[in-house]
Protein backbone atom coordinates (compact mmCIF):
# COMPACT_ATOMS: atom_id res chain seq x y z
CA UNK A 1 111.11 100.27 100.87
CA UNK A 2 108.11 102.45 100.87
CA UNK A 3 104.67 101.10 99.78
CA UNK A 4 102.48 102.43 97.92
CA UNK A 5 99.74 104.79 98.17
CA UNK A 6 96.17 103.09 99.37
CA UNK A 7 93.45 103.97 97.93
CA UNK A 8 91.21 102.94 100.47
CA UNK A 9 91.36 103.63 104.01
CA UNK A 10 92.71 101.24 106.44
CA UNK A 11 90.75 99.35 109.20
CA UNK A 12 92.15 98.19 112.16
CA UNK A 13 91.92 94.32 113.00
CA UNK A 14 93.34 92.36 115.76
CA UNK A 15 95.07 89.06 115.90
CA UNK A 16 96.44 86.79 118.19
CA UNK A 17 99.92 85.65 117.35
CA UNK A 18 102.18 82.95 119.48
CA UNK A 19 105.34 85.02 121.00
CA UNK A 20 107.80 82.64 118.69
CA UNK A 21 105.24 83.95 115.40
CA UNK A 22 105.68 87.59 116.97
CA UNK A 23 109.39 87.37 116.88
CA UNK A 24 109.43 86.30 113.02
CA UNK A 25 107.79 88.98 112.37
CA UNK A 26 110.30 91.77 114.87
CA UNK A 27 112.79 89.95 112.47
CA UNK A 28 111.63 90.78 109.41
CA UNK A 29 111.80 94.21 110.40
CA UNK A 30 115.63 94.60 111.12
CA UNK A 31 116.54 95.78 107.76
CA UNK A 32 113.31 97.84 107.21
CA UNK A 33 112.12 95.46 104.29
CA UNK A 34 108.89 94.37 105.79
CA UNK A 35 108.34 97.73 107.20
CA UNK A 36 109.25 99.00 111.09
CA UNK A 37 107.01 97.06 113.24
CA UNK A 38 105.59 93.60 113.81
CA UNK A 39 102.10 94.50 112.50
CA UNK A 40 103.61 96.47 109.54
CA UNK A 41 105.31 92.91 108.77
CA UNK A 42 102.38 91.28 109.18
CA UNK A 43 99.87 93.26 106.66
CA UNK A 44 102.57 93.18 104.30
CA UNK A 45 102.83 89.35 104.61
CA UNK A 46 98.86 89.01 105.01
CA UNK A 47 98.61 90.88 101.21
CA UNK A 48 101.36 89.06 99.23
CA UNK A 49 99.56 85.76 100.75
CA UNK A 50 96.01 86.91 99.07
CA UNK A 51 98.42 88.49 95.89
CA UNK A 52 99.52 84.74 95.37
CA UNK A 53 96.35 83.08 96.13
CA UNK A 54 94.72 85.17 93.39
CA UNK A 55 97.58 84.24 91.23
CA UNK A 56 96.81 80.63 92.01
CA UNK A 57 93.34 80.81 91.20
CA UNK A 58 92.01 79.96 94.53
CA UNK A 59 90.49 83.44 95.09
CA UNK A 60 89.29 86.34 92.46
CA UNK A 61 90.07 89.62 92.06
CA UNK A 62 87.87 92.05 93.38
CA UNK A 63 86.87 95.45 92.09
CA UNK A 64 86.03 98.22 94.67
CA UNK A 65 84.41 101.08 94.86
CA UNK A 66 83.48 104.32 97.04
CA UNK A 67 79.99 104.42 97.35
CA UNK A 68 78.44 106.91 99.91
CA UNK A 69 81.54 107.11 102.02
CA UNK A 70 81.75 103.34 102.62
CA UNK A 71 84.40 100.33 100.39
CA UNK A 72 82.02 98.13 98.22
CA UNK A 73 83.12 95.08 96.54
CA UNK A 74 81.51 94.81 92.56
CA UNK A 75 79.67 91.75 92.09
CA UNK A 76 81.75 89.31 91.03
CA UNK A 77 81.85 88.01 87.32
CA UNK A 78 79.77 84.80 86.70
């Protein structure tokens, strides 16, 4: 399943995962689903976990823009 295009460009972040959490994630890989490697799994698990959190209200949408070569979030709406 191929994702869709980002807008943005992507910035590299490190986590620590236990080796049992690691294998999860080289499982959800088999079919291609969740992408082809562990940390393609994970970012694609990491954004449907903020997707539903938005959709539960406990975060907000953000708006972003480009400005000067550098991501900025809008302010927020009151």
């Amino acid at each position: 399943m191929a994702r869709p295009t980002n807008s943005f460009d992507s910035v590299s972040m490190t986590i620590a995962v236990t080796p049992q959490i690691k294998m999860y994630l080289e499982d959800l890989t088999l079919d291609g689903t969740y992408g082809s490697s562990p940390a393609e799994a994970a970012r694609l698990l990491i954004s449907q976990a903020i997707e539903a959190k938005i959709k539960d209200g406990l975060l907000t949408r953000r708006k972003f823009m480009i400005q000067d070569g550098d991501v900025v979030a809008l302010p927020l709406p009151a």
